[in-house]
C-alpha atoms as a PDB file:
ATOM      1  CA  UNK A   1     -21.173  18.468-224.172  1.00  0.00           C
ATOM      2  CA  UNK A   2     -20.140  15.541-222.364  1.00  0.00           C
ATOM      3  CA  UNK A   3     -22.917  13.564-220.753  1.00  0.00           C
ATOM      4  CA  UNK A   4     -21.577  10.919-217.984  1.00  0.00           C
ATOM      5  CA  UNK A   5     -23.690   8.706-215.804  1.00  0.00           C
ATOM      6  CA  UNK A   6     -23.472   9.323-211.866  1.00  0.00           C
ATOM      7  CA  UNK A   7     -21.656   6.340-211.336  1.00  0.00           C
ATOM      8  CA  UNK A   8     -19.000   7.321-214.199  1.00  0.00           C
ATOM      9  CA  UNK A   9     -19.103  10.896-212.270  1.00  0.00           C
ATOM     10  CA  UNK A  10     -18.145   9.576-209.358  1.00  0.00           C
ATOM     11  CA  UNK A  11     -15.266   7.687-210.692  1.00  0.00           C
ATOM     12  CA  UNK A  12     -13.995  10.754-212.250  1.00  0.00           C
ATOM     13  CA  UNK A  13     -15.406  13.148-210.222  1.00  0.00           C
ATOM     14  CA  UNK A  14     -11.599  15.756-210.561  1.00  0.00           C
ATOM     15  CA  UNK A  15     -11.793  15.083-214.354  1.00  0.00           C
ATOM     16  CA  UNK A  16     -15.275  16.039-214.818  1.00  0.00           C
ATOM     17  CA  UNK A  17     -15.359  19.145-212.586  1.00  0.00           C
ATOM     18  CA  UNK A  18     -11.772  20.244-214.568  1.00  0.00           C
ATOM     19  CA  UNK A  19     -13.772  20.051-217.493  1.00  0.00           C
ATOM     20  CA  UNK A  20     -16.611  22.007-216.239  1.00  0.00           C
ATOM     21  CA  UNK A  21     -14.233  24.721-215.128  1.00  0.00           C
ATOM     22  CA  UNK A  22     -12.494  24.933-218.551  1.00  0.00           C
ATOM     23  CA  UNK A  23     -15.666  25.747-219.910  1.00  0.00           C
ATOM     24  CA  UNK A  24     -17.180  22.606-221.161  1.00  0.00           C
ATOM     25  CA  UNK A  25     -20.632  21.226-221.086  1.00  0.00           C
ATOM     26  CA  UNK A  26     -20.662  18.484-218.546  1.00  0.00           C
ATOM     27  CA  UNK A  27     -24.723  17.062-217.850  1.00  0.00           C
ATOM     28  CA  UNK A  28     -24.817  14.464-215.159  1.00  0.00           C
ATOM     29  CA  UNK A  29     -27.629  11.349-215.723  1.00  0.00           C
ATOM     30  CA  UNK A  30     -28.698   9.802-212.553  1.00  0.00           C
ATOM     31  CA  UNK A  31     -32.389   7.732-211.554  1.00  0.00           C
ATOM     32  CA  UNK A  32     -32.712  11.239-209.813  1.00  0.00           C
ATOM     33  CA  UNK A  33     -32.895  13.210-212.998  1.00  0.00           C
ATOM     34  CA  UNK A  34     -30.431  14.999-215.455  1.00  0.00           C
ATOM     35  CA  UNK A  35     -28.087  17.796-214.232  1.00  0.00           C
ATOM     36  CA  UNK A  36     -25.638  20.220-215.847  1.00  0.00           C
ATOM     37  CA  UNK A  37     -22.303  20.997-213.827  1.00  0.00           C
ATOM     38  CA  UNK A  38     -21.318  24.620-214.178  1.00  0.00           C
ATOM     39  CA  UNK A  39     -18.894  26.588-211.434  1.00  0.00           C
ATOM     40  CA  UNK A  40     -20.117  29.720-209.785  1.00  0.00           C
ATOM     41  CA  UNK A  41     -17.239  32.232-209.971  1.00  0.00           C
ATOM     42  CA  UNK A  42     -16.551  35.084-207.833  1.00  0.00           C
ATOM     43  CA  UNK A  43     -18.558  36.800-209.477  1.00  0.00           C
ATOM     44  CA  UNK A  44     -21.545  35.200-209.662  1.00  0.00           C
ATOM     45  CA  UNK A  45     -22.293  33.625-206.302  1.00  0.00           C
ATOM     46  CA  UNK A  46     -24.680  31.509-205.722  1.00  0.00           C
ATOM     47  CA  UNK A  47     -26.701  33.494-203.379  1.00  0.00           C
ATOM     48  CA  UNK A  48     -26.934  36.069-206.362  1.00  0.00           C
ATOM     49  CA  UNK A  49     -27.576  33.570-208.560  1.00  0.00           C
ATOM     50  CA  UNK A  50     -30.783  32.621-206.245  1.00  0.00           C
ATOM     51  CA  UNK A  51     -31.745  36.855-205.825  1.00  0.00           C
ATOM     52  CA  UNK A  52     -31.731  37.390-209.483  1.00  0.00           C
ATOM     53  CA  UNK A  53     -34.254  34.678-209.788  1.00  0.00           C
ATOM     54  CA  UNK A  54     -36.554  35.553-207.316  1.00  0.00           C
ATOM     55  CA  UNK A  55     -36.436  38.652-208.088  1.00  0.00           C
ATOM     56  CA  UNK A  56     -37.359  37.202-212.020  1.00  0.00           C
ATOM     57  CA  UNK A  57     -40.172  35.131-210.668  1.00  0.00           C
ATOM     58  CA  UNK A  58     -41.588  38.189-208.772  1.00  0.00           C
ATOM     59  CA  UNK A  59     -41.567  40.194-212.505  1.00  0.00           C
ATOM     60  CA  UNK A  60     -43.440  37.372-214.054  1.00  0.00           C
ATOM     61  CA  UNK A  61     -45.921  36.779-211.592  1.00  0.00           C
ATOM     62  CA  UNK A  62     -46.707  40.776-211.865  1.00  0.00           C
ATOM     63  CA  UNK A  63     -46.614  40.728-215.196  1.00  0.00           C
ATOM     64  CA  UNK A  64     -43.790  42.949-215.968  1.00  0.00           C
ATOM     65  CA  UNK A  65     -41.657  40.102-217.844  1.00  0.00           C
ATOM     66  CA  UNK A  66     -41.993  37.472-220.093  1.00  0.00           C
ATOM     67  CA  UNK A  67     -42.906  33.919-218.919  1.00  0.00           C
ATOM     68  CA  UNK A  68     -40.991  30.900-220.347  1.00  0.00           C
ATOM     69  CA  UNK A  69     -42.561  27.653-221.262  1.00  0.00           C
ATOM     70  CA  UNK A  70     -40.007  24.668-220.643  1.00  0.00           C
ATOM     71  CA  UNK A  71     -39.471  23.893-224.449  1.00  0.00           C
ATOM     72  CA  UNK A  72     -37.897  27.759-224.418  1.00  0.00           C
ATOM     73  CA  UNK A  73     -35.707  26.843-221.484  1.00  0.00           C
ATOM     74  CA  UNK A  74     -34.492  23.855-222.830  1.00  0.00           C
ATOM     75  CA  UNK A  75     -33.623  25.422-225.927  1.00  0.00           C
ATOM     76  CA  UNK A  76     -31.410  28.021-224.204  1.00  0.00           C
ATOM     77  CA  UNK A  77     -29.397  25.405-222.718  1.00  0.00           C
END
């Protein structure tokens, strides 16, 4: 995983998102928090991306799935 700072990002902005498209980890550290840079493909838009969730939180909250805590998130990344 490479981690670069927002300033570095910008810098580099074509190497990092080659990178990200190749398949490697690339987590972006800013004052505004910690991000990881991934590409949506074809097929995985984002709007499906968004739909799956929703429709996730909805199972949760209805109690038909399993909740995550944030240490269980983390460790899936």
């Amino acid at each position: 995983m490479q981690v670069v700072t927002a300033r570095e990002f910008r810098k580099n902005q074509g190497r990092f998102l080659t990178a990200a498209r190749e398949g490697q980890s690339v987590m972006l550290t800013s004052r505004y928090g910690n991000f990881k840079i991934t590409p949506i493909t074809e097929e995985d838009t984002l709007t499906e991306r968004i739909c799956r969730g929703l429709k996730q939180v909805k199972l949760i909250q209805e109690g038909k799935a399993k909740g995550y805590t944030i240490d269980e998130l983390l460790d899936e990344l």
